[in-house]
PDB file of N, CA and C in Angstrom:
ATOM      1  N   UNK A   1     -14.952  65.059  76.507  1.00  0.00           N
ATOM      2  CA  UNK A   1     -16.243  65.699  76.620  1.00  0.00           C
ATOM      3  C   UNK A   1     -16.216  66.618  77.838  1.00  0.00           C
ATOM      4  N   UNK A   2     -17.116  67.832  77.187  1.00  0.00           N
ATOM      5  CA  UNK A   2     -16.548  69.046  78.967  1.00  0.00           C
ATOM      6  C   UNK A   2     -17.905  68.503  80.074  1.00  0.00           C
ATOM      7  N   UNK A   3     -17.670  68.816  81.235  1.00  0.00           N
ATOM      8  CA  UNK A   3     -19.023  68.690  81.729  1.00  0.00           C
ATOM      9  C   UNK A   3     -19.723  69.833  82.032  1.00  0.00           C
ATOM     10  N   UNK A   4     -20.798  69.725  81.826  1.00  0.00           N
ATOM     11  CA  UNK A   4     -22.004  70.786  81.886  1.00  0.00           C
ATOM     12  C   UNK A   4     -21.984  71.303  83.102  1.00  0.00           C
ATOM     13  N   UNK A   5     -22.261  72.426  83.460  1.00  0.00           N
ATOM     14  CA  UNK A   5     -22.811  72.526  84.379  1.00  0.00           C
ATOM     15  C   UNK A   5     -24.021  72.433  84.904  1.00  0.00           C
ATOM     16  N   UNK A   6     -24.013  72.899  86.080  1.00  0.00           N
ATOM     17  CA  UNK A   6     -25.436  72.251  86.780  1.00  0.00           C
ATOM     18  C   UNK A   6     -26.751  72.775  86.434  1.00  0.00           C
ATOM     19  N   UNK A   7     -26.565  73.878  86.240  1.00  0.00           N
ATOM     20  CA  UNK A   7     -27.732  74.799  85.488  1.00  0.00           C
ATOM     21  C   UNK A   7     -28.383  74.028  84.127  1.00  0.00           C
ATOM     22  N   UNK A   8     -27.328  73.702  83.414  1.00  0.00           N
ATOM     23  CA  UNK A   8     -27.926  72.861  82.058  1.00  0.00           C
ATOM     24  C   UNK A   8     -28.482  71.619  82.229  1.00  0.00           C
ATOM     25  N   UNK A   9     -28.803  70.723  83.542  1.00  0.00           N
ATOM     26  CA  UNK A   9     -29.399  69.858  83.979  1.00  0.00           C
ATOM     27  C   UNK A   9     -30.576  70.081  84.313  1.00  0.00           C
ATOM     28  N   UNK A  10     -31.280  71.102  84.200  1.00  0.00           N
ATOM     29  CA  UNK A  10     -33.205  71.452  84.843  1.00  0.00           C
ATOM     30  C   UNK A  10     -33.401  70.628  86.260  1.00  0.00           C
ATOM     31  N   UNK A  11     -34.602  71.386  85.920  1.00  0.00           N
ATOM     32  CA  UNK A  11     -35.304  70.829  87.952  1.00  0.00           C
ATOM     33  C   UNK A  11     -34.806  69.364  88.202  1.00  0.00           C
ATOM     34  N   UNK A  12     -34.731  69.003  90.027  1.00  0.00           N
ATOM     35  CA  UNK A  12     -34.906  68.264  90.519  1.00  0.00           C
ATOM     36  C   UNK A  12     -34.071  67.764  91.246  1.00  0.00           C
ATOM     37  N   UNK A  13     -33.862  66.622  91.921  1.00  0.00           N
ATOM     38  CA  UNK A  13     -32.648  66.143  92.936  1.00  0.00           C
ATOM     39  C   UNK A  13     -31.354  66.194  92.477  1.00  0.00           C
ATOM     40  N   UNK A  14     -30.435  67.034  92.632  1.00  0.00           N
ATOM     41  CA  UNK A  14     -29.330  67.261  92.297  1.00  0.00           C
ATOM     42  C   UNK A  14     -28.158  66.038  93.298  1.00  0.00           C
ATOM     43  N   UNK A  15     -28.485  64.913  92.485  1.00  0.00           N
ATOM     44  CA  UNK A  15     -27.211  64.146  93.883  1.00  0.00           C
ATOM     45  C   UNK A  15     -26.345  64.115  93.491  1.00  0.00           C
ATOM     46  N   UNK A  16     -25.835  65.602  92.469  1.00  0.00           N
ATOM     47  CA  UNK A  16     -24.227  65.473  91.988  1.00  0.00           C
ATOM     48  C   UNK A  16     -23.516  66.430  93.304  1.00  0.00           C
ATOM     49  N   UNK A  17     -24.545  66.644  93.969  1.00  0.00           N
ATOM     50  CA  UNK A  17     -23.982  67.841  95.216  1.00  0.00           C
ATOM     51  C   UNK A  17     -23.673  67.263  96.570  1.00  0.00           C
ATOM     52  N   UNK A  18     -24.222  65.935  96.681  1.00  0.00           N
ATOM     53  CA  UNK A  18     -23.850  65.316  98.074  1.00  0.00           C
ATOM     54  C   UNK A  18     -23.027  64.556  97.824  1.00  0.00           C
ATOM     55  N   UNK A  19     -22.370  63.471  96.583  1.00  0.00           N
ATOM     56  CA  UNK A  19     -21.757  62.687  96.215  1.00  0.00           C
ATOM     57  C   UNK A  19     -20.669  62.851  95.377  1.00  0.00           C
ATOM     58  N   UNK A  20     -19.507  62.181  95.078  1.00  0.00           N
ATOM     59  CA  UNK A  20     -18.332  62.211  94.483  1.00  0.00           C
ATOM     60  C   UNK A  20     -18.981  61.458  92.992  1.00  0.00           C
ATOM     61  N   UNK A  21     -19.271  60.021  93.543  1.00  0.00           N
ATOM     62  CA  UNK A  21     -19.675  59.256  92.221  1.00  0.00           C
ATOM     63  C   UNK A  21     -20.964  58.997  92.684  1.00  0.00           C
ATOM     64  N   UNK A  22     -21.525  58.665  91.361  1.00  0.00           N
ATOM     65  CA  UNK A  22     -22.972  57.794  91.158  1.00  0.00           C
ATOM     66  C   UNK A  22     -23.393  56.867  90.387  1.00  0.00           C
ATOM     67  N   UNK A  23     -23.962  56.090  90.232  1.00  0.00           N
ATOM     68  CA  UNK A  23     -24.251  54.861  89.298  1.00  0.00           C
ATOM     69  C   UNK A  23     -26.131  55.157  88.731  1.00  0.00           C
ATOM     70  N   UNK A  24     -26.468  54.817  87.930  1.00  0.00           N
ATOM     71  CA  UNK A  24     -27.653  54.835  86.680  1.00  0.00           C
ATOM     72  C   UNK A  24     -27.845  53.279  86.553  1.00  0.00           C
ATOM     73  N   UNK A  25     -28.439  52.347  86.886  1.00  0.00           N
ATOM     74  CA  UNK A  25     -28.973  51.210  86.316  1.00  0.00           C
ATOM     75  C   UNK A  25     -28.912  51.254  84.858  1.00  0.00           C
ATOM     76  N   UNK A  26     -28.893  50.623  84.160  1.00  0.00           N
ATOM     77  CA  UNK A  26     -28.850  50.301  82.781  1.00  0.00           C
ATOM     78  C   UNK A  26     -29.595  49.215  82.534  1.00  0.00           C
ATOM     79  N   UNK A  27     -30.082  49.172  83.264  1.00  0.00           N
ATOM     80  CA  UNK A  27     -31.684  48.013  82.628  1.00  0.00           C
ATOM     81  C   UNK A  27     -32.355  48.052  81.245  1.00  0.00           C
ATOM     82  N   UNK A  28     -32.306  49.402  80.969  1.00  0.00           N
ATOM     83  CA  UNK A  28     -33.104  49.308  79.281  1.00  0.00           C
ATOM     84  C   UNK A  28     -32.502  50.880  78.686  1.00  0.00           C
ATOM     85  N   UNK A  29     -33.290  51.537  77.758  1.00  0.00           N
ATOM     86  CA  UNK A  29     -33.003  52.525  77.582  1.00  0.00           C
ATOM     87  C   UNK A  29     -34.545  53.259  78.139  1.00  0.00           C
ATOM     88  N   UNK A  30     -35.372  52.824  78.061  1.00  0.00           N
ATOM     89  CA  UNK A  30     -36.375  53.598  78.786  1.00  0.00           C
ATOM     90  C   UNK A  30     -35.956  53.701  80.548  1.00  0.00           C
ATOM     91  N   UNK A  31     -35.358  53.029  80.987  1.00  0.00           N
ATOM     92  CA  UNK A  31     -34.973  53.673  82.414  1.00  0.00           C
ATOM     93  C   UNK A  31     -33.788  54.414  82.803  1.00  0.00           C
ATOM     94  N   UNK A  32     -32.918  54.133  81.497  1.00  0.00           N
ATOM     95  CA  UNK A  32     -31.931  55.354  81.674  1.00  0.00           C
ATOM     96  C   UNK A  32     -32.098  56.590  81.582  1.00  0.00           C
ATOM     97  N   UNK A  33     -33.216  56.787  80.443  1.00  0.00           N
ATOM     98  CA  UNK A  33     -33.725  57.862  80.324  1.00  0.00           C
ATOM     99  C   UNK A  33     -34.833  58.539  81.413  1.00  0.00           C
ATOM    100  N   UNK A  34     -35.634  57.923  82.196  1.00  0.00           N
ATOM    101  CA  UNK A  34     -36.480  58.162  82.947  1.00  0.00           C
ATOM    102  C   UNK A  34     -35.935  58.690  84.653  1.00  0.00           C
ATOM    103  N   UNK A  35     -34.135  57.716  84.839  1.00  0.00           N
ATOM    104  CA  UNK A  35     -33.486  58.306  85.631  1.00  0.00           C
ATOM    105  C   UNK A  35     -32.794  59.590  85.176  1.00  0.00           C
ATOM    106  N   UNK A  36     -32.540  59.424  84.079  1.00  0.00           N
ATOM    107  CA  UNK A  36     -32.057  61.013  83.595  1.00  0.00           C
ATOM    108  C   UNK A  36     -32.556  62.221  83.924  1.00  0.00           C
ATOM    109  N   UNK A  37     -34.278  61.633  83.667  1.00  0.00           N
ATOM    110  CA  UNK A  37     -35.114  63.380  83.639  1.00  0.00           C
ATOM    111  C   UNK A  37     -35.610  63.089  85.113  1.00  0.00           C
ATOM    112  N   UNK A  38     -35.806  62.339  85.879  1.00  0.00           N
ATOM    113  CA  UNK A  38     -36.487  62.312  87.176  1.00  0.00           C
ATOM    114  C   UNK A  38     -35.165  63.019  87.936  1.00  0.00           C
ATOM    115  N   UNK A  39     -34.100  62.687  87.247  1.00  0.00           N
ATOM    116  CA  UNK A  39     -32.869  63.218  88.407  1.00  0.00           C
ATOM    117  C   UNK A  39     -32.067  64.419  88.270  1.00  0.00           C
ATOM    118  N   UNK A  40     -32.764  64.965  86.919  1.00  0.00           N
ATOM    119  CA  UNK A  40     -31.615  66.099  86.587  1.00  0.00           C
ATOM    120  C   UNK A  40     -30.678  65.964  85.995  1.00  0.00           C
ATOM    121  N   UNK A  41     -29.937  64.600  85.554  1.00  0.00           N
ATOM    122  CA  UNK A  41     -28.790  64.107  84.572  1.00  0.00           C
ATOM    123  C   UNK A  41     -28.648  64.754  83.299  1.00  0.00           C
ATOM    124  N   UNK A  42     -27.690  64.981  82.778  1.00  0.00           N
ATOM    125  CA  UNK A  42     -27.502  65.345  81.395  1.00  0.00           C
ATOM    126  C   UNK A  42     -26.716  63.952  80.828  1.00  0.00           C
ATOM    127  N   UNK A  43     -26.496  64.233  79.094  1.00  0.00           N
ATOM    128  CA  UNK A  43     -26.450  62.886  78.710  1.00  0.00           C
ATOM    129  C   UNK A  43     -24.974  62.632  79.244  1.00  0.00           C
ATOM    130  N   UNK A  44     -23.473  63.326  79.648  1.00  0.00           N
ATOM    131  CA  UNK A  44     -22.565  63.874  80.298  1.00  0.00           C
ATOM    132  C   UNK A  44     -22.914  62.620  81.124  1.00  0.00           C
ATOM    133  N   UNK A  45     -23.526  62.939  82.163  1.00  0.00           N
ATOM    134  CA  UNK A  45     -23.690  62.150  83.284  1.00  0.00           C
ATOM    135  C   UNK A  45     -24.346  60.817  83.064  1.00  0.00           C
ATOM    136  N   UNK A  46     -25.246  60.001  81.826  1.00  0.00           N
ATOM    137  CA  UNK A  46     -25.882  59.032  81.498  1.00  0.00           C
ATOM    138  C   UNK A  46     -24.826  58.163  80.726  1.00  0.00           C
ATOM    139  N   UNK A  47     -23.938  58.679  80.070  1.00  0.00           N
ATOM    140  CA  UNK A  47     -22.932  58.092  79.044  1.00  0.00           C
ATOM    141  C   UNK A  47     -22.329  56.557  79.659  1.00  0.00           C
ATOM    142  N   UNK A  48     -21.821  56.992  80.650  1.00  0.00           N
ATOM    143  CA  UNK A  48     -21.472  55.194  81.282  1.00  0.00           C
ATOM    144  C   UNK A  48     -22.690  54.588  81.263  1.00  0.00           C
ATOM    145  N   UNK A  49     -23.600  54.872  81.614  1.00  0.00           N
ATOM    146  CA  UNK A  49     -24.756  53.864  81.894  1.00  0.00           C
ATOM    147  C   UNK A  49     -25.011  53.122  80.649  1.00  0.00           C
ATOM    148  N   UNK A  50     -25.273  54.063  78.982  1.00  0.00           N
ATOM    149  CA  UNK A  50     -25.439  54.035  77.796  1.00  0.00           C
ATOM    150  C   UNK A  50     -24.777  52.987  77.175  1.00  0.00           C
ATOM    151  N   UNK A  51     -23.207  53.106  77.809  1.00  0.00           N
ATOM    152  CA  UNK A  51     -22.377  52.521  76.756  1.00  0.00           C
ATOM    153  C   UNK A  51     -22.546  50.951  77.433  1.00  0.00           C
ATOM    154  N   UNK A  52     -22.179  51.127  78.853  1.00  0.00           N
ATOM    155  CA  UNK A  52     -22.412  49.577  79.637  1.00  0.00           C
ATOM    156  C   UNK A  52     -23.588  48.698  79.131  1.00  0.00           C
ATOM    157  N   UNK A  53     -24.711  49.360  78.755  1.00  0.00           N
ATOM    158  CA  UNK A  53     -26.060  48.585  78.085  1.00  0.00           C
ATOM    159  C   UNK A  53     -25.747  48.401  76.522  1.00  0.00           C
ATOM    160  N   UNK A  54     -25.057  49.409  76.040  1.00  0.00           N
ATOM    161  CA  UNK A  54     -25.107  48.871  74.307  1.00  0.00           C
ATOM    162  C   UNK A  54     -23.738  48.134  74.470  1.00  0.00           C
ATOM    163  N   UNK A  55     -22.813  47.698  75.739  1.00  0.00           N
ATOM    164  CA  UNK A  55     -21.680  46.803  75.053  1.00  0.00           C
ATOM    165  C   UNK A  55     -21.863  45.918  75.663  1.00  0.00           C
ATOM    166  N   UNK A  56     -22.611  45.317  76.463  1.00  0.00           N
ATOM    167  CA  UNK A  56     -23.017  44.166  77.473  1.00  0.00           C
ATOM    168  C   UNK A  56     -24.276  44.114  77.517  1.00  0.00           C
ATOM    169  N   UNK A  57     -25.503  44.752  77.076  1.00  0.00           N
ATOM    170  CA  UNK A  57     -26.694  44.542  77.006  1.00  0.00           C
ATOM    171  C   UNK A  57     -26.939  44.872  78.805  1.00  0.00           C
ATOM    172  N   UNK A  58     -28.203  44.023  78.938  1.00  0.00           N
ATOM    173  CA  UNK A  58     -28.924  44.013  80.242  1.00  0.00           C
ATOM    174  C   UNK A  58     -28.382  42.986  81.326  1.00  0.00           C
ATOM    175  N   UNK A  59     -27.774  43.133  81.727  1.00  0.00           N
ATOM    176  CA  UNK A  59     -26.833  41.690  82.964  1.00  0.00           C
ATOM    177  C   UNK A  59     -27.261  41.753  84.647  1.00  0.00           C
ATOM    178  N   UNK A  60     -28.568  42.516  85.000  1.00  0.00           N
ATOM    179  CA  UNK A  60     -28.534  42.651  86.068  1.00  0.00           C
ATOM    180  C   UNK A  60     -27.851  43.485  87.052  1.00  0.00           C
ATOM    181  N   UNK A  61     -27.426  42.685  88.077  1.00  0.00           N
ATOM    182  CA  UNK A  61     -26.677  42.865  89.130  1.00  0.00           C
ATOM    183  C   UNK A  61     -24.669  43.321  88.384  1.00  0.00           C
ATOM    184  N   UNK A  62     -24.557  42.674  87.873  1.00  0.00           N
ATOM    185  CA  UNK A  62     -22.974  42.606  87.748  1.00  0.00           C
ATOM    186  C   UNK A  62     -23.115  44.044  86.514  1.00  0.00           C
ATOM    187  N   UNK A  63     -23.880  44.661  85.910  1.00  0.00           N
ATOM    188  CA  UNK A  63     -24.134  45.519  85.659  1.00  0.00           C
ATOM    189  C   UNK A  63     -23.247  46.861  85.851  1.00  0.00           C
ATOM    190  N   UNK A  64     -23.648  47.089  86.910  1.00  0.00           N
ATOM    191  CA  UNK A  64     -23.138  48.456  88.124  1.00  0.00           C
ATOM    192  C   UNK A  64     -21.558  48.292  88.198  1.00  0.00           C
ATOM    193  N   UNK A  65     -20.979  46.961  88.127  1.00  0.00           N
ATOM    194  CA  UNK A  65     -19.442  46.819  87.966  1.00  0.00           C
ATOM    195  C   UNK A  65     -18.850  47.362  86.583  1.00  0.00           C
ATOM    196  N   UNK A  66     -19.620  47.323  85.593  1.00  0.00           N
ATOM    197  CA  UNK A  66     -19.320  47.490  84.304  1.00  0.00           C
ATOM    198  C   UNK A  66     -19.412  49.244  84.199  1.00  0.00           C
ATOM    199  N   UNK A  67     -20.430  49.385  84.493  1.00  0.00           N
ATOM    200  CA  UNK A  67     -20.916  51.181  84.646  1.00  0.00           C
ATOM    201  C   UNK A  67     -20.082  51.716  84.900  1.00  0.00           C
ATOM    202  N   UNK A  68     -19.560  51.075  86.062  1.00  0.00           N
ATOM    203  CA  UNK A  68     -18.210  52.072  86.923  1.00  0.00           C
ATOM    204  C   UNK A  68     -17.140  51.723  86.336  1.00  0.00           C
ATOM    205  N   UNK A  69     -16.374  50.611  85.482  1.00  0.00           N
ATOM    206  CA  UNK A  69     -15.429  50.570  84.736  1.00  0.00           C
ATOM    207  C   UNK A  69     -15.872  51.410  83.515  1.00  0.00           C
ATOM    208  N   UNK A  70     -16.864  51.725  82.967  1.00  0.00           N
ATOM    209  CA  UNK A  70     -16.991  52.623  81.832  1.00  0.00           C
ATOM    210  C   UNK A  70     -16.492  53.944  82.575  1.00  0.00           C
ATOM    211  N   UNK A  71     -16.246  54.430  83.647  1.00  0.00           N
ATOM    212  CA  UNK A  71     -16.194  55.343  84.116  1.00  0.00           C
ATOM    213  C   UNK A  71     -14.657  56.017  83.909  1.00  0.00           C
ATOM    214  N   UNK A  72     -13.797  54.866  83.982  1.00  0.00           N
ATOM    215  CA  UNK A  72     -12.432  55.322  84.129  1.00  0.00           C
ATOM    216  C   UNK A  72     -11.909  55.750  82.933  1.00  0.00           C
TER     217      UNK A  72
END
C-alpha cells in the first residue's frame, strides 16, 4: 500500500511531523475512527490499529503491543 501524502489527510494535528512512529488505541471502531478524523489520519495510517481490533478484538492495555507488531 503507497502512503498518502499529507495533503490527503485534511485539517488538524499533524503528529506524523514530530514523530517517527505512532500508536491509535483500538478500543472499538468508533474510536478509531474518531482518532482518525480528530487527527488527520488516513485509513494508511489507521490500518494497524483496524487489523489489531478485528484479530484480537478489544484487550486493553496489551493492545498497543499488538498495534505495533501489526506494524512490521
Amino acid at each position: 500500500m503507497k502512503r498518502p501524502t499529507p495533503k490527503d489527510a485534511g485539517p488538524g494535528l499533524d503528529i506524523k511531523s514530530g514523530s517517527d512512529h505512532f500508536c491509535v488505541h483500538s478500543g472499538g471502531r468508533a474510536i478509531i475512527d474518531e482518532a482518525g478524523q480528530s487527527l488527520a489520519l488516513n485509513d494508511y495510517d489507521l490500518e494497524p490499529a483496524r487489523m489489531a481490533l478485528y484479530r484480537f478484538g478489544n484487550d486493553r492495555e496489551e493492545q498497543y503491543l499488538r498495534i505495533v507488531g501489526e506494524t512490521d
